[in-house]
C-alpha atoms as a PDB file:
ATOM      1  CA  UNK A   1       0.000   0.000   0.000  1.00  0.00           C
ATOM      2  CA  UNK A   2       1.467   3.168  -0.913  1.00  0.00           C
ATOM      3  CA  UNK A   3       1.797   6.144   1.125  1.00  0.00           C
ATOM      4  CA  UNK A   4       0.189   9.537   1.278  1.00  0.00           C
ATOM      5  CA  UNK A   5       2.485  12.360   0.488  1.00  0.00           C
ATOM      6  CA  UNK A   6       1.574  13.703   4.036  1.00  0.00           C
ATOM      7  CA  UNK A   7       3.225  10.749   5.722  1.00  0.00           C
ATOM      8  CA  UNK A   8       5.955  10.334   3.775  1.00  0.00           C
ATOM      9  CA  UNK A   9       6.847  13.821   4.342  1.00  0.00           C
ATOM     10  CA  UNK A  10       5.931  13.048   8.017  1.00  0.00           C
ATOM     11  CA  UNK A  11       8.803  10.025   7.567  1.00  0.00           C
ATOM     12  CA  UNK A  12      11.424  11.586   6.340  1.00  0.00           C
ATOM     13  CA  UNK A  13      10.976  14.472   8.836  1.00  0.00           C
ATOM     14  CA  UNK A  14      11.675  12.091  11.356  1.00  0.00           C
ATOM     15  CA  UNK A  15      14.450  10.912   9.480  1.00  0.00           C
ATOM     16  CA  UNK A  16      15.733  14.031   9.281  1.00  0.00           C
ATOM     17  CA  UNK A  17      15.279  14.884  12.729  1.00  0.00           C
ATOM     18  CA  UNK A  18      16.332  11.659  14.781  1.00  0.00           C
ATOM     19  CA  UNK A  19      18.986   9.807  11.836  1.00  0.00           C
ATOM     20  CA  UNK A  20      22.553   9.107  13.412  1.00  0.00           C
ATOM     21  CA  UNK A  21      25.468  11.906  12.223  1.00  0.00           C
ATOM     22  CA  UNK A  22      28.340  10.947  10.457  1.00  0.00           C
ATOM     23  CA  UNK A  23      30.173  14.150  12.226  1.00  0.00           C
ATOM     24  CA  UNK A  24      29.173  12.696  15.125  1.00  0.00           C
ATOM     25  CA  UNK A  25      30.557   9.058  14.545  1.00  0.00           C
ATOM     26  CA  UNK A  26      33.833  10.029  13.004  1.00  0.00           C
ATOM     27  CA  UNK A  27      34.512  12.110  16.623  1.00  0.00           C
ATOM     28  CA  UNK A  28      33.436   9.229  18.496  1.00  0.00           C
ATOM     29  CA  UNK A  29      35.702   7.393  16.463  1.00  0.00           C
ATOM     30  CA  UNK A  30      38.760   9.963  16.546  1.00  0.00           C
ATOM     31  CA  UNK A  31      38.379  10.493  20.108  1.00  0.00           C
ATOM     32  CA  UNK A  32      36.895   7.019  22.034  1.00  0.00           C
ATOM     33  CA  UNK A  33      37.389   4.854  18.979  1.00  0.00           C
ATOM     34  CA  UNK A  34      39.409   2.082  20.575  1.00  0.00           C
ATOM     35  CA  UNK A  35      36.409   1.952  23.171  1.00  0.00           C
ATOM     36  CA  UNK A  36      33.887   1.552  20.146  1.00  0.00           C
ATOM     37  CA  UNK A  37      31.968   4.369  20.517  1.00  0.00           C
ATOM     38  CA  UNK A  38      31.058   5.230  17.288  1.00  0.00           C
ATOM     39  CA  UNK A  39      29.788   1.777  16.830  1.00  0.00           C
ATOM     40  CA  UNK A  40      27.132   1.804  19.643  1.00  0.00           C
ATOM     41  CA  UNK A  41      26.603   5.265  18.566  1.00  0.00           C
ATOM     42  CA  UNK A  42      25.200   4.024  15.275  1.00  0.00           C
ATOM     43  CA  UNK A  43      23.840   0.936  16.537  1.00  0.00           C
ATOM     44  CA  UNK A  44      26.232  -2.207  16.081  1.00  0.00           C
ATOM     45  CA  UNK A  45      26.768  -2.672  19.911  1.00  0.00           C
ATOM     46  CA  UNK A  46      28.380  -6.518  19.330  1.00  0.00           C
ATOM     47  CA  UNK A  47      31.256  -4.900  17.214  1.00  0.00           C
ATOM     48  CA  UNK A  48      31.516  -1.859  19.523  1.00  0.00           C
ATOM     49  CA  UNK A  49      31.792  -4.385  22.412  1.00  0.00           C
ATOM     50  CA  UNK A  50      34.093  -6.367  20.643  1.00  0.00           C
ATOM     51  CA  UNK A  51      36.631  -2.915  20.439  1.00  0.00           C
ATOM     52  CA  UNK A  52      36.320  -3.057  23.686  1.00  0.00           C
ATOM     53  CA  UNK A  53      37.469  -5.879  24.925  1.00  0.00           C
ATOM     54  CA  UNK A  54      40.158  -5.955  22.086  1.00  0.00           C
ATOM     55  CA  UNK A  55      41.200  -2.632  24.029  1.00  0.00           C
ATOM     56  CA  UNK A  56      41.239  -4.054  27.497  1.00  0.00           C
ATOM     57  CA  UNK A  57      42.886  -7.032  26.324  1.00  0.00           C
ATOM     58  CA  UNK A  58      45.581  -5.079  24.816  1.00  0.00           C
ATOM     59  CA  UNK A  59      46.138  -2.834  28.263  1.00  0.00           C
ATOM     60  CA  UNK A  60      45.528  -5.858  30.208  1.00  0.00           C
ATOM     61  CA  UNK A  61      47.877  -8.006  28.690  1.00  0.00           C
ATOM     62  CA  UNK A  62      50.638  -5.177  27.557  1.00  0.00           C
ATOM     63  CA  UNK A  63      52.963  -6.267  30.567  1.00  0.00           C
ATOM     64  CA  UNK A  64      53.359  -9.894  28.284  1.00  0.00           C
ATOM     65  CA  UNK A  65      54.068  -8.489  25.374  1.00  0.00           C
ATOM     66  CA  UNK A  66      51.008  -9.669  23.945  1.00  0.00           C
ATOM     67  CA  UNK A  67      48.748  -7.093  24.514  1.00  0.00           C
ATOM     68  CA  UNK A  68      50.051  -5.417  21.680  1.00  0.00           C
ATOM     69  CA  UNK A  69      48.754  -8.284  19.034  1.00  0.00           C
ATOM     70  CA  UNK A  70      45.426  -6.648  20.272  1.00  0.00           C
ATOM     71  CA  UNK A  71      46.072  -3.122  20.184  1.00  0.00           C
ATOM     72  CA  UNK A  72      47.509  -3.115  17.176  1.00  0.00           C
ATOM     73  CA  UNK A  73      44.401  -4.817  16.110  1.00  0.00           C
ATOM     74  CA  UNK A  74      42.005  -2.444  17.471  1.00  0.00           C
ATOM     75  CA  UNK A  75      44.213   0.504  16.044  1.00  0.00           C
ATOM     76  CA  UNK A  76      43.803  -0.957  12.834  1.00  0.00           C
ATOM     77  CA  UNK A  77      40.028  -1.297  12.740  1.00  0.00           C
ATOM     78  CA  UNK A  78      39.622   1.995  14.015  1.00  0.00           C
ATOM     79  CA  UNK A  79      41.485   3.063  10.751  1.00  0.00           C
ATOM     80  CA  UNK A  80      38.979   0.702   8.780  1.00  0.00           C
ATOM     81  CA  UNK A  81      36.177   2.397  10.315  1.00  0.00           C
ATOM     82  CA  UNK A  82      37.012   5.873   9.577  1.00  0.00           C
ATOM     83  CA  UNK A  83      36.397   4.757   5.763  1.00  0.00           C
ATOM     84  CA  UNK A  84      33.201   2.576   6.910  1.00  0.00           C
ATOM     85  CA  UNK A  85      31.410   5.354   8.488  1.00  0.00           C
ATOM     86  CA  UNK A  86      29.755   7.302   5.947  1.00  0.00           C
ATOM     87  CA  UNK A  87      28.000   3.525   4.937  1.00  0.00           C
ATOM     88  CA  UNK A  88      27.456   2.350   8.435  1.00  0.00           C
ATOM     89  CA  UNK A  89      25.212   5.780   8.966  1.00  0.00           C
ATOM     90  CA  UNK A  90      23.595   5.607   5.627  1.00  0.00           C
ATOM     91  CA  UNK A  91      22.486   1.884   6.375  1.00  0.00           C
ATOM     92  CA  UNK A  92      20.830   3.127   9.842  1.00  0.00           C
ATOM     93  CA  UNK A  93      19.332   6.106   8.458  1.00  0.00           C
ATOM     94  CA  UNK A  94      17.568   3.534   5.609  1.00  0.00           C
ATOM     95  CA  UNK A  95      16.635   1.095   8.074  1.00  0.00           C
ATOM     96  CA  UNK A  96      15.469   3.657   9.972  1.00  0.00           C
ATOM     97  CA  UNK A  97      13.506   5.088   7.056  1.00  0.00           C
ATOM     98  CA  UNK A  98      12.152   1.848   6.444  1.00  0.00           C
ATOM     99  CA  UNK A  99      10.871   0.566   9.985  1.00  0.00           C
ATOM    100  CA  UNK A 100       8.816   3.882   9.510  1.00  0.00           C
ATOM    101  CA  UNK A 101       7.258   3.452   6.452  1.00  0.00           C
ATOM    102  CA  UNK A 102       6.307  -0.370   7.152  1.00  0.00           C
ATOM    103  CA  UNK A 103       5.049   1.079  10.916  1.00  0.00           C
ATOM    104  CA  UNK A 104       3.049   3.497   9.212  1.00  0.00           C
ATOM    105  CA  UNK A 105       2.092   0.786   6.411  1.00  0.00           C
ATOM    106  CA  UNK A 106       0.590  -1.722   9.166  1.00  0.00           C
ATOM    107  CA  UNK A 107      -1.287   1.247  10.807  1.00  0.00           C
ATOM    108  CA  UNK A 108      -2.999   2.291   7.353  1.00  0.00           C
ATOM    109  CA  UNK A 109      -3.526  -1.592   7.255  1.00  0.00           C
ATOM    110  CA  UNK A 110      -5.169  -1.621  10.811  1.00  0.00           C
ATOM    111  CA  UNK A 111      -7.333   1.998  10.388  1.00  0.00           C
ATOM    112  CA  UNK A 112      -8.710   0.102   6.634  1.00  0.00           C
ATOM    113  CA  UNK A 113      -9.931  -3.046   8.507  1.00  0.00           C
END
């Protein structure tokens, strides 16, 4: 069922309004990115979790010399992620933009019945 202009100006206002930043992620990432931050910032809390145990597993384990196996890891994901961000917040913002327009869908649906 398609969607009167109304709402779909009503979704993309909220898209607009309540999407994730990229500014914002990139200085999450710059500045906490070995914590994950920007991660559970745009809503992939396993990963973001996952930089942060890489990150206390590199402190934690620096005095054996194998700490930095994980550091260095984490370091270099960060670096992967500052080309990843722009996508990472442009997938949110569309699934965003999609549970909206299939919420809005089902209530048409419901309010026809």
């Amino acid at each position: 069922m398609e969607l009167s202009t109304s709402k779909q100006m009503l979704i993309e206002q909220r898209v607009t309004n309540e999407a994730k930043s990229s500014r914002v992620a990139y200085i999450l990432c710059l500045f906490l990115g070995g914590f994950g931050a920007h991660r559970f910032y745009i809503g992939h809390p396993a990963s973001g979790l996952a930089m942060v145990v890489l990150m206390v597993l590199g402190v934690g384990l620096a005095q054996l010399r194998v700490g930095a196996l994980f550091s260095v890891t984490g370091v270099i994901w960060v670096i992967n992620d500052l080309f990843l961000i722009p996508r990472m917040v442009q997938n949110q913002t569309n699934e965003f933009r999609e549970s909206l327009h299939r919420q809005l869908s089902n209530s048409n649906q419901a309010a026809a019945s």
